[in-house]
Protein backbone atom coordinates (compact mmCIF):
# COMPACT_ATOMS: atom_id res chain seq x y z
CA UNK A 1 -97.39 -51.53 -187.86
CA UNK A 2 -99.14 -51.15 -184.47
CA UNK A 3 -103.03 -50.88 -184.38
CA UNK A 4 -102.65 -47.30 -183.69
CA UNK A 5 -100.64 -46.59 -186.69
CA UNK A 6 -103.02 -47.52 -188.97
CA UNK A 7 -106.21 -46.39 -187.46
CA UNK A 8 -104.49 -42.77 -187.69
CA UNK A 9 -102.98 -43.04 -191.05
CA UNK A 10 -106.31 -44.12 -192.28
CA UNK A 11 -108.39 -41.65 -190.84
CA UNK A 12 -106.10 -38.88 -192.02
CA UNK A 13 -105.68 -40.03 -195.41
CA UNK A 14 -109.13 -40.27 -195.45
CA UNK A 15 -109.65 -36.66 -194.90
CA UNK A 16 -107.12 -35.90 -198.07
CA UNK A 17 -108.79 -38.48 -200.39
CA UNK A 18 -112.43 -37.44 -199.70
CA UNK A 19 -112.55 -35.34 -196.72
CA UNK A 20 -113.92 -32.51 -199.01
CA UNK A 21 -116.77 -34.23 -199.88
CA UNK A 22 -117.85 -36.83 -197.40
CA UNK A 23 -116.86 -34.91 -194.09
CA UNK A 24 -115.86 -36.49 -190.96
CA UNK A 25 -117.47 -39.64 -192.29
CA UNK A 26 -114.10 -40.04 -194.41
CA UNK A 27 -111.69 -40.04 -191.26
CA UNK A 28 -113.92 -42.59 -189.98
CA UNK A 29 -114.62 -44.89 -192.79
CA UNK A 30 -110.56 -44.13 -193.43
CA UNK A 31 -109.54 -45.72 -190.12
CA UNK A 32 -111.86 -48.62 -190.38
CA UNK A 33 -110.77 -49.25 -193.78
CA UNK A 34 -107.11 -48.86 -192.92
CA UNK A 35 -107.74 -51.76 -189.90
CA UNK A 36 -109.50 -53.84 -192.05
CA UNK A 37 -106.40 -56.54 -193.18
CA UNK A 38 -105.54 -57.25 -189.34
CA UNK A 39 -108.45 -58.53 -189.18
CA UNK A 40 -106.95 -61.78 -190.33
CA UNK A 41 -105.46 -62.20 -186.70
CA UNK A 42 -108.74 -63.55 -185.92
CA UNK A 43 -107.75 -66.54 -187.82
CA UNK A 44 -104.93 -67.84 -186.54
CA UNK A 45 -105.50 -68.02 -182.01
CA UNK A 46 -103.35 -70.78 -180.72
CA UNK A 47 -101.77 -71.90 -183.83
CA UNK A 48 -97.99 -70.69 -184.52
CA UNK A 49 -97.95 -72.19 -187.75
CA UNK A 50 -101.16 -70.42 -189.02
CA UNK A 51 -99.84 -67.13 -187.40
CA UNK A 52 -96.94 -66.55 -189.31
CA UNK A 53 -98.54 -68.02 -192.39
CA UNK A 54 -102.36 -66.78 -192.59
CA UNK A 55 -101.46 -62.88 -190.83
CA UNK A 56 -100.02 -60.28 -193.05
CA UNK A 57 -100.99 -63.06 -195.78
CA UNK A 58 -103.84 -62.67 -198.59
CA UNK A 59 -105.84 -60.21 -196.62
CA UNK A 60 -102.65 -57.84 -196.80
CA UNK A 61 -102.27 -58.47 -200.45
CA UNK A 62 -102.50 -56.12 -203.39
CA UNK A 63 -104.97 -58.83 -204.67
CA UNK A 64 -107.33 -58.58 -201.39
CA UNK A 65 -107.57 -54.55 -201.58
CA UNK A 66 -108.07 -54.54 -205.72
CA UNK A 67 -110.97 -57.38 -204.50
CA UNK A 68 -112.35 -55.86 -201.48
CA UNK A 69 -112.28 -52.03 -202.63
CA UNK A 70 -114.81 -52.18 -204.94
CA UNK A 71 -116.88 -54.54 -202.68
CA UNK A 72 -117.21 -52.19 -199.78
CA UNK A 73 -117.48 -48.84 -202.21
CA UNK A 74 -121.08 -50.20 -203.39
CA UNK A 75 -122.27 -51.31 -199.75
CA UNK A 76 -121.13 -47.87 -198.62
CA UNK A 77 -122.48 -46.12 -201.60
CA UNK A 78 -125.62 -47.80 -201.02
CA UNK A 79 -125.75 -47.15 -197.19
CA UNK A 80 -125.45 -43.23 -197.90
CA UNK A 81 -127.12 -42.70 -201.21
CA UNK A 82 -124.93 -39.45 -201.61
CA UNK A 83 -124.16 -37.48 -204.31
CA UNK A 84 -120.33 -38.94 -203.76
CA UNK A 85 -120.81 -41.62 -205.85
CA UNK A 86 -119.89 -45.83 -206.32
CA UNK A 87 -116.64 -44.34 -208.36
CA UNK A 88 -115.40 -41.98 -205.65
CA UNK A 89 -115.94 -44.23 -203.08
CA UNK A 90 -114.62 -47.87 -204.75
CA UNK A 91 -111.09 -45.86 -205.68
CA UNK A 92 -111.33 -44.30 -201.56
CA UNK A 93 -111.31 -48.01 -199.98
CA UNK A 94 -108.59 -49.37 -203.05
CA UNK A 95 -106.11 -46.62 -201.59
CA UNK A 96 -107.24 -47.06 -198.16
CA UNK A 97 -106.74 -50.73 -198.00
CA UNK A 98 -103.57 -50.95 -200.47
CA UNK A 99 -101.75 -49.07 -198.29
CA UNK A 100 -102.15 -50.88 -194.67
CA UNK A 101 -99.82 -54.02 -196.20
CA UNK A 102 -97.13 -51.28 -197.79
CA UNK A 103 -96.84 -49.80 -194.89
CA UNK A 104 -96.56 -53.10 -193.05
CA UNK A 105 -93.89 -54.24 -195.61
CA UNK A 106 -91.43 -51.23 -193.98
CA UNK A 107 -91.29 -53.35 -191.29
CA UNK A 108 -89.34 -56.91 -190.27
CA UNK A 109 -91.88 -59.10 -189.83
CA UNK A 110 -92.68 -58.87 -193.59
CA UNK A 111 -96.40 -58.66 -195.50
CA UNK A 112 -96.98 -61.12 -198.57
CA UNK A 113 -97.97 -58.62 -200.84
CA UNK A 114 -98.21 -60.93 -204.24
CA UNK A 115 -100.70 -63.60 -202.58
CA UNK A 116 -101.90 -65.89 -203.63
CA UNK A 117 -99.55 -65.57 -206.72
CA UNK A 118 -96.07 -65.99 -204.62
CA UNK A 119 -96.05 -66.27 -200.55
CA UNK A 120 -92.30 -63.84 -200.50
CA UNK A 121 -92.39 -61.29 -197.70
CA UNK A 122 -91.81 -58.34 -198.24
CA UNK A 123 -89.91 -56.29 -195.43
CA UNK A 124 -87.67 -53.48 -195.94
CA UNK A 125 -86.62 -53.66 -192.54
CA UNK A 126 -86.40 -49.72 -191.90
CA UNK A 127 -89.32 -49.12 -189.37
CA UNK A 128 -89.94 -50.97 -186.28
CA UNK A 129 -93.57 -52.10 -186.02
CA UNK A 130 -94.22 -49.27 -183.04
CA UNK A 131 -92.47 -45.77 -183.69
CA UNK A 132 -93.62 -42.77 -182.17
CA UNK A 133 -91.77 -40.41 -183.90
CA UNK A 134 -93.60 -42.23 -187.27
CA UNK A 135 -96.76 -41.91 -185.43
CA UNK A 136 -97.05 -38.80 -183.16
CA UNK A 137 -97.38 -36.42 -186.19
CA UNK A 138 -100.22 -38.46 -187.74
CA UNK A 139 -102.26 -38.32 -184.22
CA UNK A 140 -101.91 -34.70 -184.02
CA UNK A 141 -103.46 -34.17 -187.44
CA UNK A 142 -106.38 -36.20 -186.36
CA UNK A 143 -106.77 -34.60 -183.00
CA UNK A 144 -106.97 -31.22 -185.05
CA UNK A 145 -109.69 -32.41 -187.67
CA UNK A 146 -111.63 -33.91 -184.83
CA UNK A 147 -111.62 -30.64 -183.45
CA UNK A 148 -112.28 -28.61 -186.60
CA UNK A 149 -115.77 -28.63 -187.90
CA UNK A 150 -116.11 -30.21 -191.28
CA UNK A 151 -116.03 -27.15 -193.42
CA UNK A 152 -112.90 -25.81 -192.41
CA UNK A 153 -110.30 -25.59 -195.02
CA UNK A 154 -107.85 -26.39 -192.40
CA UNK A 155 -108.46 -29.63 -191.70
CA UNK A 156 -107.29 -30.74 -195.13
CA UNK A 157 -103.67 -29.03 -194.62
CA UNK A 158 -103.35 -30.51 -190.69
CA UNK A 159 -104.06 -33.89 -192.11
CA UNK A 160 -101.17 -33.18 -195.72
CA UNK A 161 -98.70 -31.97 -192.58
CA UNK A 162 -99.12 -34.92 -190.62
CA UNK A 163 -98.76 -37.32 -193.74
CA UNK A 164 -95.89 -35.46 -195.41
CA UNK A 165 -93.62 -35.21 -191.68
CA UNK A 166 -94.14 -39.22 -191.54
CA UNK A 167 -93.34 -39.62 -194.85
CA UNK A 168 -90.43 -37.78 -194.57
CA UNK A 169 -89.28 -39.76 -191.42
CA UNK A 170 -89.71 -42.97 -193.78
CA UNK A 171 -87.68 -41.40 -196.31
CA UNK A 172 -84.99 -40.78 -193.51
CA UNK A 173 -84.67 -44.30 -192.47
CA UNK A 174 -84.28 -45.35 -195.83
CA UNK A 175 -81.64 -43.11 -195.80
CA UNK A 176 -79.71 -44.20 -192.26
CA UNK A 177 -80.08 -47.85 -193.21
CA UNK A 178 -78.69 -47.34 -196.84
CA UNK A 179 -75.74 -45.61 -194.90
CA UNK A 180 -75.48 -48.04 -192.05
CA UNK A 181 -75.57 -51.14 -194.67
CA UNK A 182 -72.22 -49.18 -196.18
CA UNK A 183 -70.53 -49.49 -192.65
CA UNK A 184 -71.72 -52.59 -191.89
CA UNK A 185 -70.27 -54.18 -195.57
CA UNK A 186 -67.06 -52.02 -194.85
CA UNK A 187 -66.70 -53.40 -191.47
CA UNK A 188 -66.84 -56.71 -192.73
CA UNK A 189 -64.43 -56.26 -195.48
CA UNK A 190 -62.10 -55.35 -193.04
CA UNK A 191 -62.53 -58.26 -190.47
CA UNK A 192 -62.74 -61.06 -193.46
CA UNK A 193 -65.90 -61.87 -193.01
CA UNK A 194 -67.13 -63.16 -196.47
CA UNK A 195 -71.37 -63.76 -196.71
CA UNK A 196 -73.71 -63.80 -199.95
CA UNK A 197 -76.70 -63.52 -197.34
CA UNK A 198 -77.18 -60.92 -195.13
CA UNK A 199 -79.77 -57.90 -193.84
CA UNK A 200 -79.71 -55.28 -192.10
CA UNK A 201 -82.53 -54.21 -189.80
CA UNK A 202 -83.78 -51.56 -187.44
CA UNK A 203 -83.59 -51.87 -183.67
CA UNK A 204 -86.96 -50.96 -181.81
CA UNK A 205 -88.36 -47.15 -181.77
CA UNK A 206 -85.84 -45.25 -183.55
CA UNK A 207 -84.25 -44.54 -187.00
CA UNK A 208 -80.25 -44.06 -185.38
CA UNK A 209 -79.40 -47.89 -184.24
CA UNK A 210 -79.21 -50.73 -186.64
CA UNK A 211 -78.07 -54.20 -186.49
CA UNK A 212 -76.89 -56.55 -189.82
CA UNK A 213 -76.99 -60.42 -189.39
CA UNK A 214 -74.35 -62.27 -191.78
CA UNK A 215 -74.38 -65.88 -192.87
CA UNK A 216 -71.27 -68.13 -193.09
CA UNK A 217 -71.00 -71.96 -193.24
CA UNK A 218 -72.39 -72.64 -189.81
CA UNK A 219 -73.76 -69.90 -188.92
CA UNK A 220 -74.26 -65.96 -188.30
CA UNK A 221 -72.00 -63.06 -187.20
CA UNK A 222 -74.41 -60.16 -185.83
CA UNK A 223 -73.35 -56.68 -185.38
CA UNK A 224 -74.43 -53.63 -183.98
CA UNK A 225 -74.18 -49.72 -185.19
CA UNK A 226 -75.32 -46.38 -184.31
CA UNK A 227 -74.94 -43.48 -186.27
CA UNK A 228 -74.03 -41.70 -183.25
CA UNK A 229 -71.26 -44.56 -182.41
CA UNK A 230 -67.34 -42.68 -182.19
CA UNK A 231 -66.19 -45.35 -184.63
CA UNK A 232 -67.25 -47.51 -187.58
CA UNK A 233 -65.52 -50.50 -186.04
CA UNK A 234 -68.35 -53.05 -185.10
CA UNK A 235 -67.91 -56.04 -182.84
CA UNK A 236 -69.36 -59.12 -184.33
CA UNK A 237 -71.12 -61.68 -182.22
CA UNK A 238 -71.43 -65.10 -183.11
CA UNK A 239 -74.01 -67.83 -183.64
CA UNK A 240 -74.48 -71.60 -184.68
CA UNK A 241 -77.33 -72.43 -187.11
CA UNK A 242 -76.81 -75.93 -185.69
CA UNK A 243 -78.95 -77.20 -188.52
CA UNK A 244 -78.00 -80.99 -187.97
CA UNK A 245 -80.32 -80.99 -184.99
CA UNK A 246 -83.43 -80.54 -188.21
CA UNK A 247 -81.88 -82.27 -191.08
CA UNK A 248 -84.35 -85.29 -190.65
CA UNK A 249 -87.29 -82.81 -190.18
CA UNK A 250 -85.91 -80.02 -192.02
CA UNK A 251 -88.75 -80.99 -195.17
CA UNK A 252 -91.84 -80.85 -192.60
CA UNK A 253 -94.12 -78.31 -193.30
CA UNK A 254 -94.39 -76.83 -190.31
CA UNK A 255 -89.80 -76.51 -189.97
CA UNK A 256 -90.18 -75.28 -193.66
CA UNK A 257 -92.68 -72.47 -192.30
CA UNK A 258 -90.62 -71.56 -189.73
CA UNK A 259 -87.47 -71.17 -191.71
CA UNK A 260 -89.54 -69.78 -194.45
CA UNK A 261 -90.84 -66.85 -192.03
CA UNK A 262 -87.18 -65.97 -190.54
CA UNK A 263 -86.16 -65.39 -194.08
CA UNK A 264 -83.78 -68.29 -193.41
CA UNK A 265 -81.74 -66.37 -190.49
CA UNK A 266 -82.40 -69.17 -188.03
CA UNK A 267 -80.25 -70.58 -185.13
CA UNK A 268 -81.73 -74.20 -183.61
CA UNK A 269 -80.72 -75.31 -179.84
CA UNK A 270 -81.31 -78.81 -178.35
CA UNK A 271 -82.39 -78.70 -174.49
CA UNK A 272 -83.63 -82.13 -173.57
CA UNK A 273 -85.67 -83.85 -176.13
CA UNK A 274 -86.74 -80.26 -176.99
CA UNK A 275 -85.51 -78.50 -180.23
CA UNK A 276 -85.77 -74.15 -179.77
CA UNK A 277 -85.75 -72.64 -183.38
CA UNK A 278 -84.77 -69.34 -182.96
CA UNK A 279 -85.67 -66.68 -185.56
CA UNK A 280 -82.53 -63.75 -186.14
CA UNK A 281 -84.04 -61.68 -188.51
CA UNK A 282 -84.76 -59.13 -185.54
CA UNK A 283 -81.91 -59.63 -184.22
CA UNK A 284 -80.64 -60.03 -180.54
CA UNK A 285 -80.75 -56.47 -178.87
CA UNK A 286 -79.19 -56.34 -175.54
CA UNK A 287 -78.79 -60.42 -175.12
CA UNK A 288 -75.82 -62.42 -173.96
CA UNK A 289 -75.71 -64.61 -176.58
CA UNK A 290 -72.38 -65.61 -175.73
CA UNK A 291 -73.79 -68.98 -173.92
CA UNK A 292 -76.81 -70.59 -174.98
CA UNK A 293 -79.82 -68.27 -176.59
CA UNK A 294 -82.70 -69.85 -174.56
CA UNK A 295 -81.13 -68.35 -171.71
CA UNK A 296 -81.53 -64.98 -172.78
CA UNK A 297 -83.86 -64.89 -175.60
CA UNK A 298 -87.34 -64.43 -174.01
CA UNK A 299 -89.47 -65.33 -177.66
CA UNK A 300 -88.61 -68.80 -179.79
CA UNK A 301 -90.49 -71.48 -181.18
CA UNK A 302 -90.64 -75.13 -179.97
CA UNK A 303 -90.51 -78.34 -182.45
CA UNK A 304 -91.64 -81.81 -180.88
CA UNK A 305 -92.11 -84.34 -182.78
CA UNK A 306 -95.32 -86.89 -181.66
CA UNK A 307 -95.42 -90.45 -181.35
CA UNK A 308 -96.92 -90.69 -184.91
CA UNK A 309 -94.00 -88.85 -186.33
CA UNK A 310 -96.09 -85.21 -187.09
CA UNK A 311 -94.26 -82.35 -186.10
CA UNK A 312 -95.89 -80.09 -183.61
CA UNK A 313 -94.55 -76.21 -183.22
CA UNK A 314 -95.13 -73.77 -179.74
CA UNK A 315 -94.49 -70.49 -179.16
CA UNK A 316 -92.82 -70.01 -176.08
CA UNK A 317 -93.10 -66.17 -174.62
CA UNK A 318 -90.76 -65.54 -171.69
CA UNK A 319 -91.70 -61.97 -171.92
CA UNK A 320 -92.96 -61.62 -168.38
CA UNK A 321 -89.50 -61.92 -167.47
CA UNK A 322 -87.78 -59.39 -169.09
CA UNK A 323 -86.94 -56.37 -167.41
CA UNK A 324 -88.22 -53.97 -169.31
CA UNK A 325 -86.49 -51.01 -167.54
CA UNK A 326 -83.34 -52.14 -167.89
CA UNK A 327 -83.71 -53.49 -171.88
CA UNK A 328 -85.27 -49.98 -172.71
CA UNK A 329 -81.86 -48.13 -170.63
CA UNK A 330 -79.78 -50.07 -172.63
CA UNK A 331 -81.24 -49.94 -176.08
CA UNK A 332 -81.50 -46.15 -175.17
CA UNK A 333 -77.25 -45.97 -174.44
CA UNK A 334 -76.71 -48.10 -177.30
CA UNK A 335 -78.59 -45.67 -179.63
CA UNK A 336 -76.60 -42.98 -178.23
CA UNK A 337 -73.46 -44.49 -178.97
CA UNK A 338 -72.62 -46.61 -175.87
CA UNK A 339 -71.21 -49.68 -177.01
CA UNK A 340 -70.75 -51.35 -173.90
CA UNK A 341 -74.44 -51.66 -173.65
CA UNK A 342 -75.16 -54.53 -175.71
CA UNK A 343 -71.91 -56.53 -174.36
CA UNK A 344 -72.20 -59.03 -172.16
């Protein structure tokens, strides 16, 4: 999730948890505590590798928070001296901190929540990692405590409000995507299309669009539906793995890494001496990937290897070039049901 996200969340379910007895001081200490995990992004500048290894890693771990909770309850315990006590405050920061990686795991990207026991992601792939209908209620609540003074009763019940209509827009998309998966394994039923690994994932900023990535021999068939489409019939797309272009490097840490972090939903390209690993597991919204992906792909990773035969990996960020008008118009008629909007 977004910076944002979490700096609400916390500070709101730090006014449940303890708002009654600590005040204000527990939206504050609730939104600090709630950051507290990303701060492993400090870690990894200018090395991809590191990036999608060290971030959402041990610091968003279930062992990091039962570790750090108890930690930070004594220093704050001892900074206040209040009648709230080292109890109170050690179980505050364990539910504070626990829940910044399990809400991170509702996204893609995925949050290694059994560090340093096993390095799986988890990502349940029903959330994009910015969603202001997720968010919006959450900021309201906190808006309206800020506002409150610290002994109104009401500041409790803006905070449960804001909480429980998130929550229940979580429970949604679990919903949609449990539905859309059915269409999606329906559809390809119907077209032939046989795979014992595939996902389905959300499209950015809503709940309504989702997109499933399928694996066969050499490669992936990628789909598209809405819940507001006309039809269930989905037009697959597509792509080659091309995994001969790594089989000699395909044991290197830093190709294992990369394959590791796209969940193994990976397409390679060969441009030059230059090998583009491109990761699928967020799929391709609104690309023409009916020619080669670094055309239209703005974000993949790029393998050389040196002279001494290590294996060096750069992110490449065409970003800057990507209309952003015309990708949020299209993503915005393809939720709606417009299925010409994704087509090339």
């Amino acid at each position: 999730m977004d910076s944002l996200t979490h700096i609400v969340f916390g500070a709101a379910l730090g006014e449940v948890v303890l708002g009654k007895k600590a005040g204000k001081k527990a939206m504050l200490w609730g939104a600090i505590a709630n950051t507290i995990p990303d701060l492993d992004v400090f870690l990894v500048f200018g090395d991809p590798i590191r990036e999608i290894t060290i971030h959402r890693g041990l610091s968003h771990s279930i062992f990091f928070a039962l570790l750090a909770a108890p930690i930070l309850g004594w220093l704050i315990n001892k900074l206040y001296k209040d009648k709230i006590g080292f109890k109170s405050w050690w179980l505050f920061f364990l539910c504070l901190i626990i829940t910044h990686p399990l809400l991170d795991s509702l996204t893609t990207y995925g949050t290694q929540l059994f560090l340093p026991f096993s390095d799986y992601r988890v990502g349940f792939n029903n959330i994009f990692i910015i969603d202001f209908v997720f968010t919006i209620p959450m900021i309201v609540a906190v808006i309206a405590c800020l506002i409150l003074k610290s002994d109104n009763p009401r500041r409790i019940k803006w905070s449960r409000n804001g909480l429980l209509i998130s929550a229940t827009y979580v429970v949604l998309s679990f919903c949609t995507k449990t539905y859309a998966g059915h269409v999606f394994t329906q559809s390809m039923e119907e077209k032939g299309i046989k795979t014992e690994h595939c996902m389905t994932g959300v499209t950015p900023f809503n709940i309504l669009l989702w997109y499933n990535v399928a694996e066969v021999d050499s490669g992936y068939f990628v789909g598209y539906y809405s819940l507001l489409d006309k039809d269930k019939n989905i037009d697959y797309s597509f792509i080659k793995r091309n995994e001969e272009l790594i089989a000699d490097i395909k044991s290197e840490y830093a190709v294992d890494r990369l394959a590791w972090f796209s969940n193994r939903y990976y397409s390679v390209e060969k441009k030059g001496d230059e090998l583009r690993l491109f990761t699928l597991k967020f799929g391709t919204p609104g690309y023409k990937i009916d020619g080669p992906i670094s055309d239209v792909v703005p974000f993949y990773y790029i393998i050389k290897k040196e002279a001494d035969g290590t294996i060096k990996v750069e992110n490449h960020e065409g970003f800057d070039k990507l209309e952003l008008g015309k990708a949020l118009k299209q993503l915005y008629q393809r939720v709606m049901g417009d299925k010409e909007a994704f087509k090339p």
